[in-house]
Each structure stands twice: as C-alpha cells, then as structure tokens.
C-alpha atoms as a PDB file:
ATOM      1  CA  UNK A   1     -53.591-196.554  39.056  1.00  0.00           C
ATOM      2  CA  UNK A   2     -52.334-194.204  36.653  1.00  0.00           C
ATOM      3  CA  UNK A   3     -54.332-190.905  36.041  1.00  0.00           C
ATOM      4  CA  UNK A   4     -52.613-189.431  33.572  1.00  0.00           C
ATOM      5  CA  UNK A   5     -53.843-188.392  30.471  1.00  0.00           C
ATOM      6  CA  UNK A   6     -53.223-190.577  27.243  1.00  0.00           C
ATOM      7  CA  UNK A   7     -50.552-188.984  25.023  1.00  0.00           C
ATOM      8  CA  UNK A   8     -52.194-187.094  22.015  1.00  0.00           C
ATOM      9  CA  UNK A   9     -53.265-188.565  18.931  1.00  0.00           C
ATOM     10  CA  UNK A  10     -52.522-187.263  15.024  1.00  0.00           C
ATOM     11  CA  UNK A  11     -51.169-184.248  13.906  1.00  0.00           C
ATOM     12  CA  UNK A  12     -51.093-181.157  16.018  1.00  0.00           C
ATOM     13  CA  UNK A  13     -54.334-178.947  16.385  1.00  0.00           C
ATOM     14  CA  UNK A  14     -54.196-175.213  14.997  1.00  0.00           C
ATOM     15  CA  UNK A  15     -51.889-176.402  11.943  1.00  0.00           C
ATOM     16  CA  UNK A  16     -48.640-175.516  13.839  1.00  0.00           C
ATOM     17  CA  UNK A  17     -46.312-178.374  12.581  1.00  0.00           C
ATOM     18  CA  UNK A  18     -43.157-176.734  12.519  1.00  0.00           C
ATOM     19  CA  UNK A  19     -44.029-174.545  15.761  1.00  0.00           C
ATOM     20  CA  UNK A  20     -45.126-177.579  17.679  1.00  0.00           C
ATOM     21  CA  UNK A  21     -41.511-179.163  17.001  1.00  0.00           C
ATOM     22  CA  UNK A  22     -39.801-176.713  18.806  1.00  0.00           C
ATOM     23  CA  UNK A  23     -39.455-175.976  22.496  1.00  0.00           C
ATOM     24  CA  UNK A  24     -42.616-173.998  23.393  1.00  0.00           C
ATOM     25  CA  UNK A  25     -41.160-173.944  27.461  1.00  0.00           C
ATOM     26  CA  UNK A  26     -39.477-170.647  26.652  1.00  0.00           C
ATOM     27  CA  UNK A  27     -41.779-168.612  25.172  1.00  0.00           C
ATOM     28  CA  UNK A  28     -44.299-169.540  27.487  1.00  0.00           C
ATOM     29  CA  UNK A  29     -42.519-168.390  30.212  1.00  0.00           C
ATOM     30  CA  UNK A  30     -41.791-165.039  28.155  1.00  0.00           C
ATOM     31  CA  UNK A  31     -45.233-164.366  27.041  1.00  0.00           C
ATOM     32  CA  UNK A  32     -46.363-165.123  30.908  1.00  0.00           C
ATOM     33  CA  UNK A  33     -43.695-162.797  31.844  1.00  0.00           C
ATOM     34  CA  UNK A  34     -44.731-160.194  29.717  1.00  0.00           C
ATOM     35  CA  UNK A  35     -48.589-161.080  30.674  1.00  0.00           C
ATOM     36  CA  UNK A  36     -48.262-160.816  34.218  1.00  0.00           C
ATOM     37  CA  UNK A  37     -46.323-157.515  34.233  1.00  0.00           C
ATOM     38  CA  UNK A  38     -48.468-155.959  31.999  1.00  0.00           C
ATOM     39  CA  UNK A  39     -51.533-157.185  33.787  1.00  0.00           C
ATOM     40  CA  UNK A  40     -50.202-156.194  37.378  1.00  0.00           C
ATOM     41  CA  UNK A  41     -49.510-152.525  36.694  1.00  0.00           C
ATOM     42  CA  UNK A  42     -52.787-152.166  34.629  1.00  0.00           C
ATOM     43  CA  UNK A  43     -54.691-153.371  37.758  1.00  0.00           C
ATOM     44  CA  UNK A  44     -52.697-151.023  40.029  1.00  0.00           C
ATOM     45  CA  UNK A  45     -52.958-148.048  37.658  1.00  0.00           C
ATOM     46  CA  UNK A  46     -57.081-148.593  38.179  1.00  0.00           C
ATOM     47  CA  UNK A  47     -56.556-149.110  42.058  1.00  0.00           C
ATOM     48  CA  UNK A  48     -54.689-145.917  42.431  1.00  0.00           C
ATOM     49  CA  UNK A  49     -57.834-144.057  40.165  1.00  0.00           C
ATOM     50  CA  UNK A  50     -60.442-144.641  43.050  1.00  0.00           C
ATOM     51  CA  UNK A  51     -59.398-142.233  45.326  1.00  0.00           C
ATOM     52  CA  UNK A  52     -59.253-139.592  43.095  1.00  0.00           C
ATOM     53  CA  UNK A  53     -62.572-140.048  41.621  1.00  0.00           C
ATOM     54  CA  UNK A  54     -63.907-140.185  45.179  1.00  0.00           C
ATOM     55  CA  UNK A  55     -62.204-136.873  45.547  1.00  0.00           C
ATOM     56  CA  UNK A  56     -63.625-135.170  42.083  1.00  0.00           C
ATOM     57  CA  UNK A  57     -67.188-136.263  43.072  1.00  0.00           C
ATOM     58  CA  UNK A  58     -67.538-139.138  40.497  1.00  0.00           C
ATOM     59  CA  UNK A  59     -67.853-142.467  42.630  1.00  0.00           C
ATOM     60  CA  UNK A  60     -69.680-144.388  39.765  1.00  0.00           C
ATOM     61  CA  UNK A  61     -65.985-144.151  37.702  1.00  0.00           C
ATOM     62  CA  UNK A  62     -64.547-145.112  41.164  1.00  0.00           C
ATOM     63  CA  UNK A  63     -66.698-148.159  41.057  1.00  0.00           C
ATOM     64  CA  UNK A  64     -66.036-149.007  37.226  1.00  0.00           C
ATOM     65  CA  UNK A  65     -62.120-149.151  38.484  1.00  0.00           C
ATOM     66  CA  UNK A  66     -62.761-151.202  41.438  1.00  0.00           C
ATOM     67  CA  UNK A  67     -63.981-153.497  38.587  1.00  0.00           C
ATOM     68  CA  UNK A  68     -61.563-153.051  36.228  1.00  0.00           C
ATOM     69  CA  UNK A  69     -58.377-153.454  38.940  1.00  0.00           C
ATOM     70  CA  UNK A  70     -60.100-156.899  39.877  1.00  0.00           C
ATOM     71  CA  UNK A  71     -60.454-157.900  36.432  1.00  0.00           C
ATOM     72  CA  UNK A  72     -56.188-157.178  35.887  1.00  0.00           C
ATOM     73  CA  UNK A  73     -55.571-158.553  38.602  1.00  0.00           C
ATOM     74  CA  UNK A  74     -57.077-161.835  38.520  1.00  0.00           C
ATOM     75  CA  UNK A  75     -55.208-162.037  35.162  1.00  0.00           C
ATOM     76  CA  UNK A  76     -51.918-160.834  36.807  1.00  0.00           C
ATOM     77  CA  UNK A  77     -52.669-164.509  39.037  1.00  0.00           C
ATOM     78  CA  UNK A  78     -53.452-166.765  35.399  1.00  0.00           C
ATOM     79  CA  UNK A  79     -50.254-165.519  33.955  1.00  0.00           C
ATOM     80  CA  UNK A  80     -48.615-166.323  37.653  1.00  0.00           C
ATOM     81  CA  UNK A  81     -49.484-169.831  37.419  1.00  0.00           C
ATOM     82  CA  UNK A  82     -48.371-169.805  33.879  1.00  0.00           C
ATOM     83  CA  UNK A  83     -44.915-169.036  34.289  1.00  0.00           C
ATOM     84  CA  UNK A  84     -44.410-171.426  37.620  1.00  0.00           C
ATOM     85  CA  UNK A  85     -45.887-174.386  35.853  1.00  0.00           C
ATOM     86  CA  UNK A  86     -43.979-174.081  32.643  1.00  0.00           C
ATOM     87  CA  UNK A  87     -40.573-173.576  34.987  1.00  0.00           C
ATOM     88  CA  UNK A  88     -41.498-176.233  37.037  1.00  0.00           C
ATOM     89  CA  UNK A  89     -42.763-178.106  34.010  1.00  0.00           C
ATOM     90  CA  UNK A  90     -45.861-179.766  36.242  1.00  0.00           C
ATOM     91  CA  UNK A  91     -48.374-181.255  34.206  1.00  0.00           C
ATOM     92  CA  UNK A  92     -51.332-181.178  36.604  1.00  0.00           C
ATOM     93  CA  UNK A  93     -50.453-177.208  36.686  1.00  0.00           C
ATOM     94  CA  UNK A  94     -49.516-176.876  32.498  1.00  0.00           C
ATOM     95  CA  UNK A  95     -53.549-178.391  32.592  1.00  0.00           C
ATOM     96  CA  UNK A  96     -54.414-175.897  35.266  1.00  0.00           C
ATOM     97  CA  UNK A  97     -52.952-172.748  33.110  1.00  0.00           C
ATOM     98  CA  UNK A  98     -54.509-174.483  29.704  1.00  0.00           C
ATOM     99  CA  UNK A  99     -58.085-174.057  30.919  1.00  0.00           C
ATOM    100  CA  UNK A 100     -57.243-170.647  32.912  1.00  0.00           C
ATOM    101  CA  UNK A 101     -56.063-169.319  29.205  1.00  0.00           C
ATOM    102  CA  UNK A 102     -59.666-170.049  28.441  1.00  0.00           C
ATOM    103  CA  UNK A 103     -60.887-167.733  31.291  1.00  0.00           C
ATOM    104  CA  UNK A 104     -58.122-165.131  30.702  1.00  0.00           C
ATOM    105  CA  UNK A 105     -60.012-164.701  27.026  1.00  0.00           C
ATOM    106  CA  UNK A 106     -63.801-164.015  28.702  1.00  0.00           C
ATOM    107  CA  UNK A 107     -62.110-161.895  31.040  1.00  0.00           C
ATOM    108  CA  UNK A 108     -60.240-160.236  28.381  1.00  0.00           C
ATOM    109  CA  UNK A 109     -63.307-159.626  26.378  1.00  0.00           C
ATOM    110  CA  UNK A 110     -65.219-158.626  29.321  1.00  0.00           C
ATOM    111  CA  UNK A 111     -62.914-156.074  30.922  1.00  0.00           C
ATOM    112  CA  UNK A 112     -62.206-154.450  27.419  1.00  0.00           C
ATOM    113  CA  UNK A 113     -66.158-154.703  26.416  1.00  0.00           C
ATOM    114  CA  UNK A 114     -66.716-152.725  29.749  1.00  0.00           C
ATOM    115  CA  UNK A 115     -64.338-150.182  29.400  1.00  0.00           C
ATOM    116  CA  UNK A 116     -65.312-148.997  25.915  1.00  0.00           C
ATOM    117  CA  UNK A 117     -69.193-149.192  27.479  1.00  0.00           C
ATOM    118  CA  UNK A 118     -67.864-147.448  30.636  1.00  0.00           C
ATOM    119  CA  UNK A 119     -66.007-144.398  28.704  1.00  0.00           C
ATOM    120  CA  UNK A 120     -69.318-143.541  25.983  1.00  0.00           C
ATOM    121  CA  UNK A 121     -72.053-144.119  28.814  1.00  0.00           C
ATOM    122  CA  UNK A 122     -69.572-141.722  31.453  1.00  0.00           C
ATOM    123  CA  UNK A 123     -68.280-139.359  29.403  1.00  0.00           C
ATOM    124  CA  UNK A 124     -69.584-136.442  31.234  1.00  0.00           C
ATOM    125  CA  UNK A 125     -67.883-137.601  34.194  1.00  0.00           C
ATOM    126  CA  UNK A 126     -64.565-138.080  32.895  1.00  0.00           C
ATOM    127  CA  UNK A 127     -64.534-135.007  30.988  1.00  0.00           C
ATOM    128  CA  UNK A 128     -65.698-133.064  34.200  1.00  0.00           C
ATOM    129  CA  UNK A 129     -62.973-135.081  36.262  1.00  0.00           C
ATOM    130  CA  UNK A 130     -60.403-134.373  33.696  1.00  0.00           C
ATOM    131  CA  UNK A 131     -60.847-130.387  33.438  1.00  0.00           C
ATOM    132  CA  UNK A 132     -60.825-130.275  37.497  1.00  0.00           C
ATOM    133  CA  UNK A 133     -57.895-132.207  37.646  1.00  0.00           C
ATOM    134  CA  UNK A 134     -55.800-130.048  34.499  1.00  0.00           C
ATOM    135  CA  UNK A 135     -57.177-126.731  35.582  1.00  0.00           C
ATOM    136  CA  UNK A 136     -54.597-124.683  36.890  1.00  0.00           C
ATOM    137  CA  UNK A 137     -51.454-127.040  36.440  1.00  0.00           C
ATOM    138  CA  UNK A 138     -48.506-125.887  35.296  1.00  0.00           C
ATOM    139  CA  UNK A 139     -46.938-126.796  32.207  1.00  0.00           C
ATOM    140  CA  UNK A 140     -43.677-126.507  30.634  1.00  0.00           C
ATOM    141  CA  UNK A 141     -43.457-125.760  26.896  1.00  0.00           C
ATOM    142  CA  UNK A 142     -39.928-127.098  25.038  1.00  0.00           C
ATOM    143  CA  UNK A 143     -40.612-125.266  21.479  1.00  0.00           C
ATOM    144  CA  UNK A 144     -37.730-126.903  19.129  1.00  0.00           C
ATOM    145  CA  UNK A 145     -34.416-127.544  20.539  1.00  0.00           C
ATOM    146  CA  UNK A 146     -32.867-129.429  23.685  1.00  0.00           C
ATOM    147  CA  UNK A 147     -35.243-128.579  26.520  1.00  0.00           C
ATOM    148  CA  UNK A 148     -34.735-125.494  25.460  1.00  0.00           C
ATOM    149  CA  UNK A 149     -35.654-122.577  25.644  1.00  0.00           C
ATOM    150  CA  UNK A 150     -38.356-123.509  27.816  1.00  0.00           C
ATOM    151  CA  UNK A 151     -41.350-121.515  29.462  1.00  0.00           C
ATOM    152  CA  UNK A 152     -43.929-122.358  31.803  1.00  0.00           C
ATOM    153  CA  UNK A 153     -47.925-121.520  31.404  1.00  0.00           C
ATOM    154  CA  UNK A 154     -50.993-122.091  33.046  1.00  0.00           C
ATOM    155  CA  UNK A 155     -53.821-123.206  32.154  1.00  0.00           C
ATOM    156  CA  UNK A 156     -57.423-122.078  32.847  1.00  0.00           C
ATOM    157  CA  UNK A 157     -60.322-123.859  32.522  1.00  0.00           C
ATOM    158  CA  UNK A 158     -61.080-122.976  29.006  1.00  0.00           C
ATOM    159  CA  UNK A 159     -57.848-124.315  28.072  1.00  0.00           C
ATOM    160  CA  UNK A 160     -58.124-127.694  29.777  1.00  0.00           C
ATOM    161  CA  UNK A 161     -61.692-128.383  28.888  1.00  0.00           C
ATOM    162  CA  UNK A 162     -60.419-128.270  25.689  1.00  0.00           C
ATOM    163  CA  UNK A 163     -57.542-130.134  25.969  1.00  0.00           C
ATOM    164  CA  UNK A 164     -59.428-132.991  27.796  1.00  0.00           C
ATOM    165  CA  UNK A 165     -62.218-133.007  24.891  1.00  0.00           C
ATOM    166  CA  UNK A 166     -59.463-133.583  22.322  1.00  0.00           C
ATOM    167  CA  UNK A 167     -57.677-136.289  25.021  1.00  0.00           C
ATOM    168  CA  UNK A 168     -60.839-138.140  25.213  1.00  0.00           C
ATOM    169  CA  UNK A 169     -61.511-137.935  21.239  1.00  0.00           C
ATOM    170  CA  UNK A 170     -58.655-140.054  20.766  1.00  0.00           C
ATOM    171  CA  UNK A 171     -58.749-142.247  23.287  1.00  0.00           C
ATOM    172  CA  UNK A 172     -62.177-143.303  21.749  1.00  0.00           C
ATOM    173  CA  UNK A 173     -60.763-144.932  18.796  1.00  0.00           C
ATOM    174  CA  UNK A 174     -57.334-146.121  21.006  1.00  0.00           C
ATOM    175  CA  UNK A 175     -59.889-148.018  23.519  1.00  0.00           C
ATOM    176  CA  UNK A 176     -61.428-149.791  20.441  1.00  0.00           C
ATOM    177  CA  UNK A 177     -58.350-150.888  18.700  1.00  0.00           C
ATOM    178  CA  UNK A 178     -56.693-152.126  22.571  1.00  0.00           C
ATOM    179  CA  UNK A 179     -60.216-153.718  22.659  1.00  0.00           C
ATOM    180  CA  UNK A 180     -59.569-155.635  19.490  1.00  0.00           C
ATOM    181  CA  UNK A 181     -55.472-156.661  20.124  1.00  0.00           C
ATOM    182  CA  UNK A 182     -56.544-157.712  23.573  1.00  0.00           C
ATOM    183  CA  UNK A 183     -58.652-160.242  22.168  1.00  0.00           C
ATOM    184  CA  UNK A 184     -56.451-161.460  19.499  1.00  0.00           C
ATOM    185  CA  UNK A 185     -53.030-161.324  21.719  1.00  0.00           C
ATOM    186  CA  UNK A 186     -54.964-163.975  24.475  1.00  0.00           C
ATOM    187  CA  UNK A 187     -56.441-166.347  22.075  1.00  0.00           C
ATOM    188  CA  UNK A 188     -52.784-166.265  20.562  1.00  0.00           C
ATOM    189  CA  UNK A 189     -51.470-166.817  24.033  1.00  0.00           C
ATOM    190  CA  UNK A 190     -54.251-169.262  24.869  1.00  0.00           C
ATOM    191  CA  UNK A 191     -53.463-171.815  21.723  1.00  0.00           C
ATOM    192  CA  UNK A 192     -49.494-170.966  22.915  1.00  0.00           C
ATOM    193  CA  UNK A 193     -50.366-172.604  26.388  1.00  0.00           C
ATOM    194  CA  UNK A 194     -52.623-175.785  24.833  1.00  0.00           C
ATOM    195  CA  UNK A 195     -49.496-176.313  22.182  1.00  0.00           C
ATOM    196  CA  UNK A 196     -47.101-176.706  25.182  1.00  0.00           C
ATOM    197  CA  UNK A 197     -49.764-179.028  27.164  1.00  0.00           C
ATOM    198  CA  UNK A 198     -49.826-180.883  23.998  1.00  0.00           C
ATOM    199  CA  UNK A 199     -45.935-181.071  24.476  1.00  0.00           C
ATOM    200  CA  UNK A 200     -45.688-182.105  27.464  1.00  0.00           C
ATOM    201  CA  UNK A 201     -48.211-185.003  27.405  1.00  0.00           C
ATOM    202  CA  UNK A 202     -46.344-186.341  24.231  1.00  0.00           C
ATOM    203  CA  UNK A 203     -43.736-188.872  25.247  1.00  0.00           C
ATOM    204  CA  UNK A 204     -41.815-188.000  21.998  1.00  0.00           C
ATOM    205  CA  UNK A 205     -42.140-184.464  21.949  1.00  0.00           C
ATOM    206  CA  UNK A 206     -39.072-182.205  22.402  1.00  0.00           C
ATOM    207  CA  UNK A 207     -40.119-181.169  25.616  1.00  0.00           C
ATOM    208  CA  UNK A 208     -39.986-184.574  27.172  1.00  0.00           C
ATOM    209  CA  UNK A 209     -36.945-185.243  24.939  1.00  0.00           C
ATOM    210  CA  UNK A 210     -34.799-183.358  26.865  1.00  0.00           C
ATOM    211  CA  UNK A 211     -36.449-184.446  30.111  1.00  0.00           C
ATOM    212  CA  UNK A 212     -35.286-187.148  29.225  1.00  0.00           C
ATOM    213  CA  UNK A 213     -33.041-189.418  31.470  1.00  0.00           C
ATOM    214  CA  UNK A 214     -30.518-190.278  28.552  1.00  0.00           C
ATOM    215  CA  UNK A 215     -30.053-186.181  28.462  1.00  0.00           C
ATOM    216  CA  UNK A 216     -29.358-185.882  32.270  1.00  0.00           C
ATOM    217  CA  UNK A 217     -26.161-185.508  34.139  1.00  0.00           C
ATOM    218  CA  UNK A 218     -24.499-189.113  35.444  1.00  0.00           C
ATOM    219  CA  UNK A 219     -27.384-190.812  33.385  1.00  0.00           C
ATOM    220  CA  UNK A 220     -24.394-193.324  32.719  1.00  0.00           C
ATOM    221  CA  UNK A 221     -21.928-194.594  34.730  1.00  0.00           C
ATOM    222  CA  UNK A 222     -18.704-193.025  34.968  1.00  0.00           C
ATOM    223  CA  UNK A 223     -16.670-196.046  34.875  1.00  0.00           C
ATOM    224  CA  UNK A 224     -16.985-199.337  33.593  1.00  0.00           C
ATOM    225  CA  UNK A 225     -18.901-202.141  35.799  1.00  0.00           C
ATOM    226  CA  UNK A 226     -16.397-205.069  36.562  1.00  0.00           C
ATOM    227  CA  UNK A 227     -19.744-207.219  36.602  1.00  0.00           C
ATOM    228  CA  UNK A 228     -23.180-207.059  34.667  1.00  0.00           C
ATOM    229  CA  UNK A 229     -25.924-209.684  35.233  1.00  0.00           C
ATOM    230  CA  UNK A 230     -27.825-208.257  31.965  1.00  0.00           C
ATOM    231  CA  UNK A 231     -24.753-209.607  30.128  1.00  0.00           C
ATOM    232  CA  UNK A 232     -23.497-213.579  29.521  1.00  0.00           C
ATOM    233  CA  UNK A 233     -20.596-214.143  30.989  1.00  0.00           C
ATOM    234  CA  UNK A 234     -17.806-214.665  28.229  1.00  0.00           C
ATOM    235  CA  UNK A 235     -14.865-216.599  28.604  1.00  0.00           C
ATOM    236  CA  UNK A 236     -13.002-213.857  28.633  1.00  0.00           C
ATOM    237  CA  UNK A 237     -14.773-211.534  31.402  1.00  0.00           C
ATOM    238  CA  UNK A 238     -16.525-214.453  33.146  1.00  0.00           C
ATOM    239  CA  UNK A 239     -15.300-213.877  37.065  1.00  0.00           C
ATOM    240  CA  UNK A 240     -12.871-216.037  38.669  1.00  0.00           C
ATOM    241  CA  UNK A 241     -14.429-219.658  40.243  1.00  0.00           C
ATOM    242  CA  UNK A 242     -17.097-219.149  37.817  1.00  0.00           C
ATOM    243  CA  UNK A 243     -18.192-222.515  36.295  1.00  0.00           C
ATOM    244  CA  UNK A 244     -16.943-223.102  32.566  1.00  0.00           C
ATOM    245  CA  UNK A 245     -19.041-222.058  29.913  1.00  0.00           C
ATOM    246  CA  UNK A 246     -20.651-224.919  27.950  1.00  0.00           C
ATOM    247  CA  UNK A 247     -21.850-225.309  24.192  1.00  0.00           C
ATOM    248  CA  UNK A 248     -24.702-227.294  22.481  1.00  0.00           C
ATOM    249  CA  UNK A 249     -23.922-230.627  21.528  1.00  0.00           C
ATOM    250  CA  UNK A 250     -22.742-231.013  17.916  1.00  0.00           C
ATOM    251  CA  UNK A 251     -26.616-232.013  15.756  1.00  0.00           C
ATOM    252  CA  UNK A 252     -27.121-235.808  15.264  1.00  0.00           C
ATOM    253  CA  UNK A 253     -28.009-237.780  12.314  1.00  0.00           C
ATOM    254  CA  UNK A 254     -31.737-238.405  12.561  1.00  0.00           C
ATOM    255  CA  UNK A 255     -32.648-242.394  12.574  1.00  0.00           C
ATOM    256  CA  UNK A 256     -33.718-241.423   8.806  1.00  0.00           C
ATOM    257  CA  UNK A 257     -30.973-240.611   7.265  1.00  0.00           C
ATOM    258  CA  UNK A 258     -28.773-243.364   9.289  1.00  0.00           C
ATOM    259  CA  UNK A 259     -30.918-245.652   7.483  1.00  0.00           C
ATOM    260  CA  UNK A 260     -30.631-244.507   4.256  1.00  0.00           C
ATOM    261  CA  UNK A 261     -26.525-244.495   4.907  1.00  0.00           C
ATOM    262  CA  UNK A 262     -26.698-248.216   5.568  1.00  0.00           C
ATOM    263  CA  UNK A 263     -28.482-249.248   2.793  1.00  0.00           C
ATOM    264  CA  UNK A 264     -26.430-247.081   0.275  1.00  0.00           C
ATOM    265  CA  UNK A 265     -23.908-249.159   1.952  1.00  0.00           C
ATOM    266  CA  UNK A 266     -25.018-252.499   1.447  1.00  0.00           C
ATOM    267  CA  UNK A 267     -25.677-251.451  -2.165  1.00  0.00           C
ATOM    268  CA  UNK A 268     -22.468-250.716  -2.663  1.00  0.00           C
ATOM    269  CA  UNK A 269     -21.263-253.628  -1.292  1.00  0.00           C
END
C-alpha cells in the first residue's frame, strides 16, 4: 500500500510563484549550512561561559548558559537533518526537517526571549563578572597609523567598570534587534524548507524533473535493439522465419447495394 502523501493541490502557499519554479535543493542546503554553523559555535561559545562564571561567583549566569548552549545546540541537530535530507533528497526526512523548522521558530523565540530576560533581570552579575574579569588586563592602544606607534596600559577597576557599563549599554539594544532578526530569519527559513517539501511531493516540479529517469545517465540504450516486441514487425525489420505479414481483406458490397446494382441492371436492359 502506498503511504505517500498525495501531490499538492493549486497554486503554491506564501505567494512564491516564481521562487517555487526554481530549484529550492540548493539553497536549502546553504541556508542549513549556514544554520548549523552558526548554531554550533553559538552553543559552544555558552558551554565554554560556565566555567568561568563558576569561577567569578555567579552560578545563576552559569545556569542561564547551560540553557542557552542546549537551546543552540538542539538547533545545530534541526539544521543537521536539514542539510542530509535535502542532499539525500529523502522525503520521509524533507517531512521530518519541515515540522522541525516549526520547532526551530519556538526555540528561536524562546532562547532569544530568555536572553534579553536573562541580561535586564542579571545585570548586576554580569557587570560584576565583567569588571573582575577586565580589571587589570593589559591592553594595547594603536592611535592612527599601521599598528603603530603602539603602547600598552592597564586598567584598574575604575576604568573597567566603566568600560563594562558602556559594553553592556549597547548590547541592550544589540540583544533586542538579534532578538527580532532571529525570529524573522527562521520563519524565512521555515517557509524555505515547506516550499522544497512542496517540491519534492510534486511529480512535476523541477525538483523531481531532474530526478527524473529521462535526465539520468544510460536512461536510453546506447545502441539500437535488433528486436522490439512493443513494435509490429514490418516487412522490412520483421526477423528471418518470421511468418508473412497479412492485410485486411479488401470491404465487400453489402447485400444492399448488390441489389440495387441488379435492378439498375435489369432497367437498363
């Protein structure tokens, strides 16, 4: 019994004619690409965080990135199975990434939703964590030129409390706005994946166009076939000892018409 899905019906959801008619197998791959990278070393850059706020005495922010890493990273495995089912061009796993795209957006929303909540409701704690850790360093100031000439200052804690407080004034608005095109970049990426599982279950898409036997290599023979059975044999290619072709016997006069032929005969006579 077949299980698959009935081919889709009427024009193409979201309005994307002319998108729809081109090869969406591409820039899925790319955007999963893209996705997964970006995902992956997002979730490690939160992993690597929780030692050192265990270290600075802030756990709770070492918590939040336990969170957060999870969140990446189980975004880092959608955009996985994205990019091996659009290679391997599997329909049970194009399905699969078409309702994970719908996850990826809650998680999406979630994870950004948290870390704007996590960086107004701890911002005593990352300030704190961010003057211990700058306090002290070393810097090296490039004023004008090619690295050059260079010196190298310190900075005390006045300095880096400072610098942190204007660090974490911008990054107020920059979470915010990442918030927003995180949103808008997966629901993009989300119709991308249910356009190319549209594709695929369309018989007469370009997908399965060029899936196509017809388009494969050897679809034909390389030679011609000294014998067909799908084709009469003609007196000219019919095989040797093959019985001779006959034809339909020449049409008859109908008793009808012979009759009428005899009288106009008799009348005549």
């Amino acid at each position: 019994m077949d299980t698959r899905p009935p081919p889709p019906q009427g024009a193409p959801r979201f309005g994307f004619n002319r998108v729809y008619r081109t090869n969406l197998r591409p820039v899925v791959i790319a955007v999963g690409l893209f996705s997964a990278l970006w995902s992956l070393l997002s979730g490690i850059g939160f992993f690597r965080s929780i030692n050192t706020d265990k270290q600075e005495g802030v756990p709770k922010l070492a918590t939040f990135a336990i969170v957060l890493g999870t969140v990446y990273m189980v975004g880092f495995l959608i955009e996985t199975i994205g990019v091996i089912s659009a290679v391997s061009q599997r329909l049970a796993l194009v399905r699969i990434y078409a309702y994970l795209t719908l996850v990826a957006i809650v998680l999406t929303t979630g994870g950004g939703i948290f870390e704007v909540v996590v960086h107004f409701t701890s911002k005593s704690d990352i300030l704190k964590e961010c003057t211990d850790l700058t306090n002290g360093s070393r810097i090296a100031v490039y004023p004008f030129g090619f690295f050059g000439p260079s010196s190298h200052e310190i900075i005390d804690a006045e300095d880096a409390a400072a610098w942190c407080k204007d660090a974490y004034d911008r990054n107020s608005w920059q979470d915010i706005v990442s918030l927003l095109v995180s949103i808008f970049l997966a629901v993009c990426f989300s119709m991308l994946a249910w356009g190319y599982y549209r594709q695929v279950l369309d018989p007469t898409s370009v997908v399965n166009f060029a899936r196509a036997p017809s388009h494969r290599f050897n679809a034909y023979p390389m030679h011609s076939q000294p014998y067909n059975a799908s084709v009469p044999n003609l007196g000219y290619n019919a095989p040797y000892g093959a019985p001779q072709q006959t034809y339909a016997p020449a049409p008859r006069r109908t008793p009808d018409l012979a009759r009428r032929g005899q009288a106009w005969v008799r009348y005549r006579a």
